[in-house]
N, C-alpha and C. Protein backbone atom coordinates (compact mmCIF):
# COMPACT_ATOMS: atom_id res chain seq x y z
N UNK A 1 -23.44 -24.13 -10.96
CA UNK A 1 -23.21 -23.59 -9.62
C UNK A 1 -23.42 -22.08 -9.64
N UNK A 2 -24.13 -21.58 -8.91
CA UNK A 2 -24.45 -20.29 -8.71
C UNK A 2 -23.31 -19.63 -8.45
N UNK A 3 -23.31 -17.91 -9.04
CA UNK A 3 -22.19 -16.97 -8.24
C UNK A 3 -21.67 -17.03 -6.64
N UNK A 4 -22.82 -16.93 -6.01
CA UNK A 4 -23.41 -16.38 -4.41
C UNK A 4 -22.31 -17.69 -3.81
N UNK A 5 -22.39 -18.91 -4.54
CA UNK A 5 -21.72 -19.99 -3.93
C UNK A 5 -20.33 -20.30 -4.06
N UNK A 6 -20.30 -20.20 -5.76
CA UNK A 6 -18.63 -20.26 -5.52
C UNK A 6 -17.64 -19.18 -4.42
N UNK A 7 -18.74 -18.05 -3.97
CA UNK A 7 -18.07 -17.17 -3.54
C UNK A 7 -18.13 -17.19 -2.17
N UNK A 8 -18.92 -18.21 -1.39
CA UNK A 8 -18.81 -18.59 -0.45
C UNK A 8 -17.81 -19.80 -0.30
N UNK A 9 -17.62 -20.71 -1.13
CA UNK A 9 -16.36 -22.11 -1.49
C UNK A 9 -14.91 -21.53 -1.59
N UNK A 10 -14.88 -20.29 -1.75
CA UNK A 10 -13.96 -19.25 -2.03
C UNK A 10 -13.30 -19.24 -0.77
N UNK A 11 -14.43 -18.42 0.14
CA UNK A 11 -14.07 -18.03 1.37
C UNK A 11 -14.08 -18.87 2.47
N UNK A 12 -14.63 -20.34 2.17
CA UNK A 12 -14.42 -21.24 3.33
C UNK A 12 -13.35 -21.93 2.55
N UNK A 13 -12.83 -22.47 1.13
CA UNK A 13 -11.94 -22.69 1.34
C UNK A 13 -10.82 -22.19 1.29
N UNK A 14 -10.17 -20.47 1.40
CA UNK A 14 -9.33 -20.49 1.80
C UNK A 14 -9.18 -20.31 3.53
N UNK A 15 -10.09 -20.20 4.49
CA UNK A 15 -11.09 -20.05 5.54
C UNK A 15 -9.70 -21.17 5.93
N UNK A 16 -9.94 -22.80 5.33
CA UNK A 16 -9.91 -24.44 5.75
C UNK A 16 -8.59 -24.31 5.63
N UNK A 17 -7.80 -23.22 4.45
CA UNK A 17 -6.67 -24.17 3.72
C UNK A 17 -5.34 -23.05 5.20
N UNK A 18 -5.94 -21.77 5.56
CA UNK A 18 -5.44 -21.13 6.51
C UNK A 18 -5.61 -22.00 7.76
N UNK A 19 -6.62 -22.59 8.34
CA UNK A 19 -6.09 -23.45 9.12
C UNK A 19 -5.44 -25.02 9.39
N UNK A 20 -5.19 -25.03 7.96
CA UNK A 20 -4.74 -26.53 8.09
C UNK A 20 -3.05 -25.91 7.92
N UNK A 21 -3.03 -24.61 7.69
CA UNK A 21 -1.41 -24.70 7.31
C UNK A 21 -1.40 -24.37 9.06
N UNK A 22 -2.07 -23.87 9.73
CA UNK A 22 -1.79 -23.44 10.74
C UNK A 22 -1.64 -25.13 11.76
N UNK A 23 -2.70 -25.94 11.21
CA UNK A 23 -1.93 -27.24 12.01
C UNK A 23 -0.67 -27.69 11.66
N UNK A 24 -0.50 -27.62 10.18
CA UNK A 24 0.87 -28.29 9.84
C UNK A 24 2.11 -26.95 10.75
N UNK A 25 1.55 -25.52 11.17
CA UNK A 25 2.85 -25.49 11.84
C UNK A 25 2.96 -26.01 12.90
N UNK A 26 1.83 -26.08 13.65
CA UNK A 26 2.11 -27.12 14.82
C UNK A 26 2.17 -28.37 15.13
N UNK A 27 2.03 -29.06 14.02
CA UNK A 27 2.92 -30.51 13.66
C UNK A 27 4.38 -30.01 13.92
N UNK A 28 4.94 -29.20 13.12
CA UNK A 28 6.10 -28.85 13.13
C UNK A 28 6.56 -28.61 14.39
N UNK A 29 6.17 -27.43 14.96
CA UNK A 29 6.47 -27.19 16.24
C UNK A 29 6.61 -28.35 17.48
N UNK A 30 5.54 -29.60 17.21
CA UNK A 30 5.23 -30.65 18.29
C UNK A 30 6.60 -31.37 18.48
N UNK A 31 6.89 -31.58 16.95
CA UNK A 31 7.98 -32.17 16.44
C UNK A 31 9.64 -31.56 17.14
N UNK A 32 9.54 -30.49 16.85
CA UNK A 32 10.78 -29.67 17.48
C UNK A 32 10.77 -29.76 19.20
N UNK A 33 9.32 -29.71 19.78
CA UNK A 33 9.79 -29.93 21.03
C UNK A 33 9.84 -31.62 21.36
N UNK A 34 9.38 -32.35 20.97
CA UNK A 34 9.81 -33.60 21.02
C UNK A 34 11.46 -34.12 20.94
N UNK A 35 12.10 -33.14 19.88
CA UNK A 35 13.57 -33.42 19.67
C UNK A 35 14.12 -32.95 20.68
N UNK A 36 13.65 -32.15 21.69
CA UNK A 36 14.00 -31.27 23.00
C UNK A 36 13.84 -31.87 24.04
N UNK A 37 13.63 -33.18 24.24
CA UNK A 37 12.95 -33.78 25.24
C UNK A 37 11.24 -34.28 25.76
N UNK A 38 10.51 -33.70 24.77
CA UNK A 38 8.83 -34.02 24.85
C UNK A 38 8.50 -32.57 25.77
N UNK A 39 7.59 -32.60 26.25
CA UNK A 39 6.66 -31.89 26.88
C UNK A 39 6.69 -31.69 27.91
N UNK A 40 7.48 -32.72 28.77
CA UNK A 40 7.72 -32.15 30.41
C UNK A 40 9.33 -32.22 30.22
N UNK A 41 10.29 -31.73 29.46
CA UNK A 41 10.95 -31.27 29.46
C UNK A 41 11.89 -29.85 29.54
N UNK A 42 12.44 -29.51 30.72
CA UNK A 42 13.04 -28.27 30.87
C UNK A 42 12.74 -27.42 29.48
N UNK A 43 13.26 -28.05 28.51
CA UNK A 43 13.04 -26.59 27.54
C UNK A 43 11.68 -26.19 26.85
N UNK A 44 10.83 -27.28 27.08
CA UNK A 44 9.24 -26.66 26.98
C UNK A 44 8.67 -26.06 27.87
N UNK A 45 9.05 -26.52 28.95
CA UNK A 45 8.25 -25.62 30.31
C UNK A 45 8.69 -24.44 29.92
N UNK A 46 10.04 -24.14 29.93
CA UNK A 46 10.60 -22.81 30.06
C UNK A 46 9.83 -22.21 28.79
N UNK A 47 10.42 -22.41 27.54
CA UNK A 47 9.79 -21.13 26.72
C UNK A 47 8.60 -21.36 26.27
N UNK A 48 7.53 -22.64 26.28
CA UNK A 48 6.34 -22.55 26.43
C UNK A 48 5.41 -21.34 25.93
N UNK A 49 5.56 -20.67 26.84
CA UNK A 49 4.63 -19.44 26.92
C UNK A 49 5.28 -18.40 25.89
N UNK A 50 6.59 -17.98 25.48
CA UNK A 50 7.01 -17.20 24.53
C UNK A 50 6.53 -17.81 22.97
N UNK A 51 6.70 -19.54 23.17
CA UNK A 51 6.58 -19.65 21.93
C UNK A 51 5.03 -19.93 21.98
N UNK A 52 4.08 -20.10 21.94
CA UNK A 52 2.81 -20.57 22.45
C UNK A 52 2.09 -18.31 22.05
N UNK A 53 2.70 -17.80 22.31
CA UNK A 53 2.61 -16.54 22.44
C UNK A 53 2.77 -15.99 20.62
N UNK A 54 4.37 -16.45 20.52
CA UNK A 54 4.58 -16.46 19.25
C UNK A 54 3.89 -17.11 18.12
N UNK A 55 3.28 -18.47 18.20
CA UNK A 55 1.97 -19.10 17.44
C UNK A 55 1.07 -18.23 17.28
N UNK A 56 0.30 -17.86 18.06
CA UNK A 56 -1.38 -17.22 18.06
C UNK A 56 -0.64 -15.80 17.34
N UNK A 57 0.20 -15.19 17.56
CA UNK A 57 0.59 -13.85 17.13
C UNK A 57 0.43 -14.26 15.42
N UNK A 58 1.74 -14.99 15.06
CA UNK A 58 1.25 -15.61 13.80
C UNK A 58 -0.12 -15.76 13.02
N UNK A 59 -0.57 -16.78 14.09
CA UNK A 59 -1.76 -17.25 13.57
C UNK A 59 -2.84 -15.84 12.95
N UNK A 60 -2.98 -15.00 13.80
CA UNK A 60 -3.69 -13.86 13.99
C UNK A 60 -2.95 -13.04 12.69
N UNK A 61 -2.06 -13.05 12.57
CA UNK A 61 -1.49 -12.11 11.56
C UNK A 61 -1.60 -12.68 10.42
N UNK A 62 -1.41 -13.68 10.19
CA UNK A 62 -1.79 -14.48 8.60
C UNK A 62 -3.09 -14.47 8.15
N UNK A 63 -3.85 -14.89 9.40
CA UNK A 63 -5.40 -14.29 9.14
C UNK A 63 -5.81 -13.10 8.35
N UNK A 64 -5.06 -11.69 9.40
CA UNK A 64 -5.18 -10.08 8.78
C UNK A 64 -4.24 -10.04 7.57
N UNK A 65 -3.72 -10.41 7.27
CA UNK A 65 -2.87 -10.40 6.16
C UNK A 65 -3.59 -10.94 4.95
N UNK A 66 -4.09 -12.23 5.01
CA UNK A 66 -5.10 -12.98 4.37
C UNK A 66 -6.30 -11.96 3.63
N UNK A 67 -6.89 -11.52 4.71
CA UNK A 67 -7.56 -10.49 4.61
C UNK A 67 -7.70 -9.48 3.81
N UNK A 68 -7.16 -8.82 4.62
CA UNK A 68 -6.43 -7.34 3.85
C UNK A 68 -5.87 -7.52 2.03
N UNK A 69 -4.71 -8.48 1.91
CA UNK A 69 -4.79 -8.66 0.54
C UNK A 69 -5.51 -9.42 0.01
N UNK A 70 -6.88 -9.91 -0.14
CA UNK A 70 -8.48 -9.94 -0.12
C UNK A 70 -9.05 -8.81 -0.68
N UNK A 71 -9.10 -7.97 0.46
CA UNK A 71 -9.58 -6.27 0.20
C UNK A 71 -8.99 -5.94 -0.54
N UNK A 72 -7.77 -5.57 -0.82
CA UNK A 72 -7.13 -4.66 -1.92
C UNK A 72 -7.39 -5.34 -3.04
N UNK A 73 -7.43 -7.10 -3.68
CA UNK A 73 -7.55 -6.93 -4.43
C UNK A 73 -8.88 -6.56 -4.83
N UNK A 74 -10.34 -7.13 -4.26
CA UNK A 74 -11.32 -7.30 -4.65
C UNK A 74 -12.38 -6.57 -4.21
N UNK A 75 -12.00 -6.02 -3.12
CA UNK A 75 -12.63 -4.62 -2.52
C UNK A 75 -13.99 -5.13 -2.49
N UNK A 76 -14.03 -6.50 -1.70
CA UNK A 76 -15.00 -6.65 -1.18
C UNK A 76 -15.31 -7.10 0.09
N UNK A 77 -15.87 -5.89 0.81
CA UNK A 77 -16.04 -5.90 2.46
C UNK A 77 -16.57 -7.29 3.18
N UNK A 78 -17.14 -7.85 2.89
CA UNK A 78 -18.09 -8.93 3.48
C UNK A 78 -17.17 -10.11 3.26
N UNK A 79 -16.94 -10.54 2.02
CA UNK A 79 -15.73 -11.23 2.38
C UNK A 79 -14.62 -11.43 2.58
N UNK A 80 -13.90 -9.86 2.95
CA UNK A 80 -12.49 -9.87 3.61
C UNK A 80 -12.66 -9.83 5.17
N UNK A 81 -14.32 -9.08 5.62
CA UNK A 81 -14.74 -9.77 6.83
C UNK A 81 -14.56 -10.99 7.30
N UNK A 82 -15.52 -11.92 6.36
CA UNK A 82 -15.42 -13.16 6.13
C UNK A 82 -13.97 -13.82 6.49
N UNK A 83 -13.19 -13.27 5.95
CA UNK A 83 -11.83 -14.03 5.90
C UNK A 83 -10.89 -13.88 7.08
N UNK A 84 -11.67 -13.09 8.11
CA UNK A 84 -11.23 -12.80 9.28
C UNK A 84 -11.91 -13.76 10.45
N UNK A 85 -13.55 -13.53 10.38
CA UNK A 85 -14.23 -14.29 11.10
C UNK A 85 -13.93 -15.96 11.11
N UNK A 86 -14.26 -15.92 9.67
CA UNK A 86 -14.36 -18.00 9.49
C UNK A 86 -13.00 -18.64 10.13
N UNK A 87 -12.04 -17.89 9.46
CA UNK A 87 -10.43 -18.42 9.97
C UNK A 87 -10.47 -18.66 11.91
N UNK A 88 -10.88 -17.52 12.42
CA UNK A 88 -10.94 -17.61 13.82
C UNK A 88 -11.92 -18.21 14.64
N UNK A 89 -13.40 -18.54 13.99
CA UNK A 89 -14.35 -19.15 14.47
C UNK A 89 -14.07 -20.49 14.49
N UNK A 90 -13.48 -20.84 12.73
CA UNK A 90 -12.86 -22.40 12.97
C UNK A 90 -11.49 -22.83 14.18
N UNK A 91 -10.78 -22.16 14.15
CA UNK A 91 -9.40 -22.22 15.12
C UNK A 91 -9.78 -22.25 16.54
N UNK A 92 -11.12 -21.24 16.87
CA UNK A 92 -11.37 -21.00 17.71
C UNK A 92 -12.00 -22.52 18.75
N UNK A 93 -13.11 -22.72 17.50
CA UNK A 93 -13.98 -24.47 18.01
C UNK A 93 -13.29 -25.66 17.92
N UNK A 94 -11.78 -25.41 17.23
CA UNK A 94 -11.32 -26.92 17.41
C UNK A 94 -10.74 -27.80 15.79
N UNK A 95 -10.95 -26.92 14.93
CA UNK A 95 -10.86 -27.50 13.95
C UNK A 95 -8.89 -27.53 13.58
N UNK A 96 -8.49 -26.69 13.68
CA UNK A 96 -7.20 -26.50 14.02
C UNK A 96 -6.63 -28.02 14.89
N UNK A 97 -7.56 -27.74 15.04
CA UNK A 97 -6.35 -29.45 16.20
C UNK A 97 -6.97 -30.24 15.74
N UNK A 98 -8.16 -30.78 15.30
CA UNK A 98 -8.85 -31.86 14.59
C UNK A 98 -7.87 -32.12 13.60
N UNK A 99 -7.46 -31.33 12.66
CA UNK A 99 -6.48 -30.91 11.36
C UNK A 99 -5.40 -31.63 12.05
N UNK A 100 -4.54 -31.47 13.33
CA UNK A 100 -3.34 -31.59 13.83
C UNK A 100 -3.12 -33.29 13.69
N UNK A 101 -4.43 -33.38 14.59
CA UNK A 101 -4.23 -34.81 14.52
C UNK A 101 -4.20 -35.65 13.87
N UNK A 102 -4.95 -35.36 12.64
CA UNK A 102 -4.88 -35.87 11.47
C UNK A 102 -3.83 -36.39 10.94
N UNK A 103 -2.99 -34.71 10.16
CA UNK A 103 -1.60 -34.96 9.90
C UNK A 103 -0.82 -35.61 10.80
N UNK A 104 -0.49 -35.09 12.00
CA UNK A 104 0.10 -35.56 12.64
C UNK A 104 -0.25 -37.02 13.04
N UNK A 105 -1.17 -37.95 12.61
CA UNK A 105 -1.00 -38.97 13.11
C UNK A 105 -1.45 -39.80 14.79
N UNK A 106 -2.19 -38.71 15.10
CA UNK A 106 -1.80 -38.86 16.54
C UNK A 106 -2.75 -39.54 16.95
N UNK A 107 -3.02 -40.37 18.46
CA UNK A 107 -4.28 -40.56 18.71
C UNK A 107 -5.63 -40.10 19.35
N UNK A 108 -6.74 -39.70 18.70
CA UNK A 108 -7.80 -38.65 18.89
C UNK A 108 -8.69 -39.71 19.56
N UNK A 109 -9.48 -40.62 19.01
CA UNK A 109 -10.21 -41.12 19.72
C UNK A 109 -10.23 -41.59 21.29
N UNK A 110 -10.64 -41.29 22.14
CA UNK A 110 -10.79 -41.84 23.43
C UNK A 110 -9.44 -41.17 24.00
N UNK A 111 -9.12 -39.81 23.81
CA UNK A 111 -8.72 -39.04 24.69
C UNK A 111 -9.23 -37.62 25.35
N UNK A 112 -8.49 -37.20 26.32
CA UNK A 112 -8.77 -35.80 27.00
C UNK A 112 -7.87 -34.83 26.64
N UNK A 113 -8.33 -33.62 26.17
CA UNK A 113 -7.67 -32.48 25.74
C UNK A 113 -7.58 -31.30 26.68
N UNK A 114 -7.12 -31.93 28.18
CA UNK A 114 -7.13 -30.92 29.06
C UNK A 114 -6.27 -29.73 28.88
N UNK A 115 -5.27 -29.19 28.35
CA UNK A 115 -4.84 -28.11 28.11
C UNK A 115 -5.95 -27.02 26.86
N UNK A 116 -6.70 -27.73 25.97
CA UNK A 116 -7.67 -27.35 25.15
C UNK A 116 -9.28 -26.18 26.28
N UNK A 117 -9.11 -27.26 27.23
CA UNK A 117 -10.19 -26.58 28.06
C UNK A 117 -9.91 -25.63 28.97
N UNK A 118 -8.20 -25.82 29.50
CA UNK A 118 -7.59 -24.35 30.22
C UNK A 118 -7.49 -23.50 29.12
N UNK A 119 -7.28 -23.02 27.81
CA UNK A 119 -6.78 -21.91 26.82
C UNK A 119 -7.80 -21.79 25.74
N UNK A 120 -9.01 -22.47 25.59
CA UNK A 120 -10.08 -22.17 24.71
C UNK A 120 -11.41 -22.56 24.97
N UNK A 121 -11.52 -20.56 25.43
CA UNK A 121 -12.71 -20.34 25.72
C UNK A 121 -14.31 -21.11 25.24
N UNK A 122 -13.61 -21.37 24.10
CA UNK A 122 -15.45 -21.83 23.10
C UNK A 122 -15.52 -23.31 23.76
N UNK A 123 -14.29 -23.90 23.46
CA UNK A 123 -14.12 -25.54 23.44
C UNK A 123 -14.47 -25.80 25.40
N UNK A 124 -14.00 -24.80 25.91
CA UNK A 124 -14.37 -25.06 27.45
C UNK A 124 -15.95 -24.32 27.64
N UNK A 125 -16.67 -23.77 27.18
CA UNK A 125 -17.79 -23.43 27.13
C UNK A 125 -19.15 -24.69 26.46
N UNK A 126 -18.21 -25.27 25.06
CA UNK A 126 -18.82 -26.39 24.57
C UNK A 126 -18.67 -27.77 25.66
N UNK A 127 -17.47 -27.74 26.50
CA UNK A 127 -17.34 -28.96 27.80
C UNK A 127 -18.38 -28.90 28.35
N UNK A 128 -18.49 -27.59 28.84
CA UNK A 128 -19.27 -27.60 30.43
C UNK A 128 -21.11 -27.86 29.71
N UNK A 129 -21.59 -27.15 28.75
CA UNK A 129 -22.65 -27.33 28.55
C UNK A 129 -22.66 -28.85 28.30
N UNK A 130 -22.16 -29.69 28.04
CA UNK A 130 -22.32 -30.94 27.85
C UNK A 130 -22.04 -32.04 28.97
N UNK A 131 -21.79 -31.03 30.48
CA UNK A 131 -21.80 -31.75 31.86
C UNK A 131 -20.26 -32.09 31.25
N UNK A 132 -19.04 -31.68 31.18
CA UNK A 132 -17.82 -32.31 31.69
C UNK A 132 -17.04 -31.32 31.80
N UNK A 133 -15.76 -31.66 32.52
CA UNK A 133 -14.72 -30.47 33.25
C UNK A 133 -13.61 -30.84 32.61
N UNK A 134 -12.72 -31.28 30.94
CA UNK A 134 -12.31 -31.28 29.93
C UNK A 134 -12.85 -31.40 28.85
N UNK A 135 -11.61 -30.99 27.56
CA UNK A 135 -12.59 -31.60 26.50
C UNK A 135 -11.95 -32.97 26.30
N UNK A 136 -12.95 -33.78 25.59
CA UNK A 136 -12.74 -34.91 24.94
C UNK A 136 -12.71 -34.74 23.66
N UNK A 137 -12.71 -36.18 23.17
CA UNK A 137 -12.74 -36.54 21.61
C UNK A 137 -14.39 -36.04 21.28
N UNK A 138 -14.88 -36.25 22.08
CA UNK A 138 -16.64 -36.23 21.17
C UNK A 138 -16.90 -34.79 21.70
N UNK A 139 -16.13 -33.85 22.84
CA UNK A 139 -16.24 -31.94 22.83
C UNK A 139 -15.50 -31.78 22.08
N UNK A 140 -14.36 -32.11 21.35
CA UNK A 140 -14.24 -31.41 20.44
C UNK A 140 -14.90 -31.90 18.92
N UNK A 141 -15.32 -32.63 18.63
CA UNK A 141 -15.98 -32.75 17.53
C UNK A 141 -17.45 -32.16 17.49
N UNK A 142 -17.94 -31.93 18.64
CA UNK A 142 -19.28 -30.92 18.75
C UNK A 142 -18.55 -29.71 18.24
N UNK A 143 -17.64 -28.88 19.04
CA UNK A 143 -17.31 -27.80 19.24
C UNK A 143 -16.75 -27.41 17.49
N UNK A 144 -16.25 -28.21 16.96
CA UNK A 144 -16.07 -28.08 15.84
C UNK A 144 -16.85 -28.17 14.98
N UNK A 145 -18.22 -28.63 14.79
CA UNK A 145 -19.50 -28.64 13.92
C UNK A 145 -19.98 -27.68 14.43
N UNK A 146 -20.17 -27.38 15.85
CA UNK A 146 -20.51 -25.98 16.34
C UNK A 146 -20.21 -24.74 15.85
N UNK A 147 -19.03 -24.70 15.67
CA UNK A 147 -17.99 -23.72 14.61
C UNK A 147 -18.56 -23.74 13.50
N UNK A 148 -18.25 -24.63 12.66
CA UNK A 148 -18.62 -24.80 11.36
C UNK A 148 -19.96 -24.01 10.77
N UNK A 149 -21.17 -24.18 11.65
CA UNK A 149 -22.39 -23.50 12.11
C UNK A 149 -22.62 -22.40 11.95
N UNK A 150 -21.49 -21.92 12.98
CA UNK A 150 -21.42 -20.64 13.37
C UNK A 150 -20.89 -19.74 12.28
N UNK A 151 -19.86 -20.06 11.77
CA UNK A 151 -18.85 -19.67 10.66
C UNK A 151 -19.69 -19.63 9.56
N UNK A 152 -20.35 -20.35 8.86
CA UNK A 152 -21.40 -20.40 8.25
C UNK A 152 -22.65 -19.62 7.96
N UNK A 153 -23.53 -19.58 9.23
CA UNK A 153 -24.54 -18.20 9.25
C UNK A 153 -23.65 -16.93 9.41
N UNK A 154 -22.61 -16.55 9.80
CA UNK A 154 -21.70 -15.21 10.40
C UNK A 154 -21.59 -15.20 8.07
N UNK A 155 -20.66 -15.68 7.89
CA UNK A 155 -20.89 -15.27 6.36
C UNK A 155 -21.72 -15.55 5.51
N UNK A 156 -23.04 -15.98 5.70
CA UNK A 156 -24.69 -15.62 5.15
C UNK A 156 -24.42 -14.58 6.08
N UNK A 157 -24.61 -14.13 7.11
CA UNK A 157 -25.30 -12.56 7.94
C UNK A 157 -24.56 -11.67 7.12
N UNK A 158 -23.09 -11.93 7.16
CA UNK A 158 -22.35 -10.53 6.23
C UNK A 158 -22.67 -10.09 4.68
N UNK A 159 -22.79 -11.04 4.40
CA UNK A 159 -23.63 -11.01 2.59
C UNK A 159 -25.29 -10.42 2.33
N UNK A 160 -25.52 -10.55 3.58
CA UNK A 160 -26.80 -10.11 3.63
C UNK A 160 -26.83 -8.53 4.31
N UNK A 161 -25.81 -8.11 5.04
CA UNK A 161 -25.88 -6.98 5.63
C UNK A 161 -25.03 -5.60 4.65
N UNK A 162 -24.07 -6.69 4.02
CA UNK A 162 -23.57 -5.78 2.89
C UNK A 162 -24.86 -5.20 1.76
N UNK A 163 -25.22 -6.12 1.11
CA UNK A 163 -26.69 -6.09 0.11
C UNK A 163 -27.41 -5.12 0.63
N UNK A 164 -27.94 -5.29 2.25
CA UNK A 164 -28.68 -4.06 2.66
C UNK A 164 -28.59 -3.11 2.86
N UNK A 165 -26.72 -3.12 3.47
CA UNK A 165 -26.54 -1.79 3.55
C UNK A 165 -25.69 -0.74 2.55
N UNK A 166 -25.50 -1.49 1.46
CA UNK A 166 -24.80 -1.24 0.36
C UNK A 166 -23.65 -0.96 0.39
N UNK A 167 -23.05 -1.72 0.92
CA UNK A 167 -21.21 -1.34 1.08
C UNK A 167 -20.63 -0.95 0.66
């Protein structure tokens, strides 16, 4: 196995292993509001948005954190980039909840992820180009190979822009 690669297996898998912990917290979380009454219960409506607020804050900070001690140790720009982009490109297309459902058990096939298409931009951008006004099971599994894609050439482009521009 080449250098160039393990060091890309590096950065997608800790890229995978940051968002699968990020589903298992929201297994957790699903779980806690379920013991609260489920989802149209008074105490989800209400703090909803604080805690929903409090997730992504997280999420976002484990990312830069991820990161950053990345950089310090290895002081290498492109893939502490890397470790910023991939984490959020994947979370961003869907893979994060693909992950959820998994663990969690839940049922994915032959449903609608209408709250997915009010709060994420990519996954409601991947709907509409595909003629529909939610996502489904088969938008988010585009939207998530879409990602994957994307996440993919973004760290080939950074490896290649470091090299050229000598970082």
């Amino acid at each position: 196995m080449k250098l160039k690669q393990i060091a890309l297996d590096k950065v997608i898998w800790i890229s995978v292993a940051i968002i699968a912990f990020l589903a298992w917290q929201d297994t957790v979380g699903a779980s806690m509001w379920k013991l609260l009454g489920g989802w149209e219960a008074e105490a989800y409506t209400k703090a909803s948005p604080v805690y929903m607020q409090q997730f992504w804050l997280f999420a976002y900070a484990l990312i830069a954190v991820v990161a950053l001690t990345y950089w310090f140790i290895k002081k290498d720009k492109s893939e502490s980039l890397a470790l910023i982009t991939t984490p959020i490109i994947l979370l961003w297309s869907g893979w994060e909840d693909i992950i959820y459902y998994i663990i969690g058990g839940h049922q994915f096939f032959g449903t609608t992820m209408p709250w997915l298409y009010e709060n994420c931009f990519f996954m409601r951008w991947v709907a509409q180009m595909m003629g529909q006004t939610t996502v489904t099971d088969i938008t988010l599994i585009v939207s998530a190979t879409l990602g994957a894609v994307i996440a993919y050439y973004t760290y080939k482009w950074l490896k290649r822009f470091e090299r050229k521009n000598n970082w």
